[in-house]
C-alpha atoms as a PDB file:
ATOM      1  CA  UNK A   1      13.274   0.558   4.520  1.00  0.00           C
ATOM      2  CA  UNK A   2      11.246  -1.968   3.067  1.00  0.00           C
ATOM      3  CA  UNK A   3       7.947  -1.342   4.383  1.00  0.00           C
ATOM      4  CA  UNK A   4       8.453   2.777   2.806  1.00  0.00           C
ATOM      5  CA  UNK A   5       9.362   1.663  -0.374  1.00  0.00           C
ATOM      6  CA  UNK A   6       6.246  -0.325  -0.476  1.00  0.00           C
ATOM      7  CA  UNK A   7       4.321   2.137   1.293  1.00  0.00           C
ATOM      8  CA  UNK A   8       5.831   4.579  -1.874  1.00  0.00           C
ATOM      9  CA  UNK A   9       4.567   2.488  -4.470  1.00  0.00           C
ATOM     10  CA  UNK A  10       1.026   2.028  -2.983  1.00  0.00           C
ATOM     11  CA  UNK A  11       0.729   5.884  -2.195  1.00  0.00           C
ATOM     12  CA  UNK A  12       2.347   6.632  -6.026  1.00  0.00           C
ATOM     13  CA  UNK A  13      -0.483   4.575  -7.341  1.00  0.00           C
ATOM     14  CA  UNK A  14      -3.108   6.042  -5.509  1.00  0.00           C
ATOM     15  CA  UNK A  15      -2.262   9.122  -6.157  1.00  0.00           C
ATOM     16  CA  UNK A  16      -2.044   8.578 -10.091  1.00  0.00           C
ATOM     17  CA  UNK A  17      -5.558   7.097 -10.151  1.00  0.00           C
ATOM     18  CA  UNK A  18      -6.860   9.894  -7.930  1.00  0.00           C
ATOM     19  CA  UNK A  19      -8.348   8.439  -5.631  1.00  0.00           C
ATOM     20  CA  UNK A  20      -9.385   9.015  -2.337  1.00  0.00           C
ATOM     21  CA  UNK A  21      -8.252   6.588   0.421  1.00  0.00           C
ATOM     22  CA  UNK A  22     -12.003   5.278   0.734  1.00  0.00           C
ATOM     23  CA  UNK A  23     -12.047   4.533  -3.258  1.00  0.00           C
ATOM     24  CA  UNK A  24      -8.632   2.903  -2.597  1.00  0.00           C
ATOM     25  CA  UNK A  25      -9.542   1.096   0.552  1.00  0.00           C
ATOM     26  CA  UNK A  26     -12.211  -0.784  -1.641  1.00  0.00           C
ATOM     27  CA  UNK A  27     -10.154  -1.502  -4.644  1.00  0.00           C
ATOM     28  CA  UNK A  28      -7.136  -3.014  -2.200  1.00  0.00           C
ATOM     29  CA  UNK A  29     -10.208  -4.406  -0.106  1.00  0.00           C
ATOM     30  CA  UNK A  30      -8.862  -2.670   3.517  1.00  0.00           C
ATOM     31  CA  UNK A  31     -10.506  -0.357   5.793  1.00  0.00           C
ATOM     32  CA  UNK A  32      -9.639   3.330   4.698  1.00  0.00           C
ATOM     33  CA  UNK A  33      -7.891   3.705   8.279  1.00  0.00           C
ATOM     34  CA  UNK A  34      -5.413   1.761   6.563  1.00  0.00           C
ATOM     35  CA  UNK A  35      -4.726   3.484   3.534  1.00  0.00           C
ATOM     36  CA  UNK A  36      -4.694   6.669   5.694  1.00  0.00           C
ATOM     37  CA  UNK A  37      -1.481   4.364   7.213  1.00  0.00           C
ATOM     38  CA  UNK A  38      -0.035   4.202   3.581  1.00  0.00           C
ATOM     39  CA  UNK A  39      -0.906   7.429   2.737  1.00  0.00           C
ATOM     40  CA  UNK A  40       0.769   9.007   5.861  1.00  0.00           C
ATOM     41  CA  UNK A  41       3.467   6.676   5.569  1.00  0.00           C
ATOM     42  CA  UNK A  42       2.893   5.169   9.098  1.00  0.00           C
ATOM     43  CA  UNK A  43       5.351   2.385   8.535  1.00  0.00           C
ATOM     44  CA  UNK A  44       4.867   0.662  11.713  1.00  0.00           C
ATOM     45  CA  UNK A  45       1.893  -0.561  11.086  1.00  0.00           C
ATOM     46  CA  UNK A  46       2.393  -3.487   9.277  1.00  0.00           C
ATOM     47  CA  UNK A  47       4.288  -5.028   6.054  1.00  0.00           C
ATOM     48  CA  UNK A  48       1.821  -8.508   5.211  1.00  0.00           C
ATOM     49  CA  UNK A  49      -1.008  -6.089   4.199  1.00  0.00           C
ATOM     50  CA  UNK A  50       0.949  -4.351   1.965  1.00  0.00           C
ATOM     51  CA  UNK A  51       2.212  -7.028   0.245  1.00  0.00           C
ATOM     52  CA  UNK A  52      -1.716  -7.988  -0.566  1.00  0.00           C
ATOM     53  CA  UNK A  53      -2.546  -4.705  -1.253  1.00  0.00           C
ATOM     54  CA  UNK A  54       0.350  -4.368  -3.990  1.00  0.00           C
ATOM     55  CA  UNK A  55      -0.633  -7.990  -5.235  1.00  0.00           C
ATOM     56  CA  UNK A  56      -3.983  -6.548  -5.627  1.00  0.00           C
ATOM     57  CA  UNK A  57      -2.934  -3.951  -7.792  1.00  0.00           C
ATOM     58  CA  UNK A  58      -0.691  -6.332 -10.102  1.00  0.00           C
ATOM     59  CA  UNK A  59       2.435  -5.179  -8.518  1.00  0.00           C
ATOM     60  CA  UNK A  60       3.884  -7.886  -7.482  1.00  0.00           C
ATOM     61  CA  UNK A  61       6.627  -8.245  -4.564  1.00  0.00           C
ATOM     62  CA  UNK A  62       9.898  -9.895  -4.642  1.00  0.00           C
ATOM     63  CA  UNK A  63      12.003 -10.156  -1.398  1.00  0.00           C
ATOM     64  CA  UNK A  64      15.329 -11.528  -1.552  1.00  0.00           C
ATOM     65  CA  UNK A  65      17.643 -12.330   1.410  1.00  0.00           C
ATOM     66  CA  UNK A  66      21.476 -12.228   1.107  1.00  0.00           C
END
């Protein structure tokens, strides 16, 4: 659940900056295979990336354990 709700955020942004996924892959500095992963909400990918890539952004993530 984690991973798509970060995966939403990054694919919300991209989308409001129209932008295609090679534009974005140089703004979050990642290959555009990658944002093709975001964008197509391939969620087994990975979950450290997307923490940078939201960093990257200035949306910052918080993770809390209970």
């Amino acid at each position: 659940m984690l991973k798509r709700q970060l995966m939403e955020e990054l694919s919300i942004w991209i989308a409001e900056h129209h932008l295609k996924q090679a534009e974005a892959a140089e703004i979050l500095m990642v290959s555009r295979p990658r944002v093709s992963d975001v964008v197509n909400k391939k969620t087994a990918k990975f979950i450290d990336t997307l923490v940078e890539m939201l960093s990257r952004i200035g949306k910052p993530v918080k993770l809390a354990i209970s």
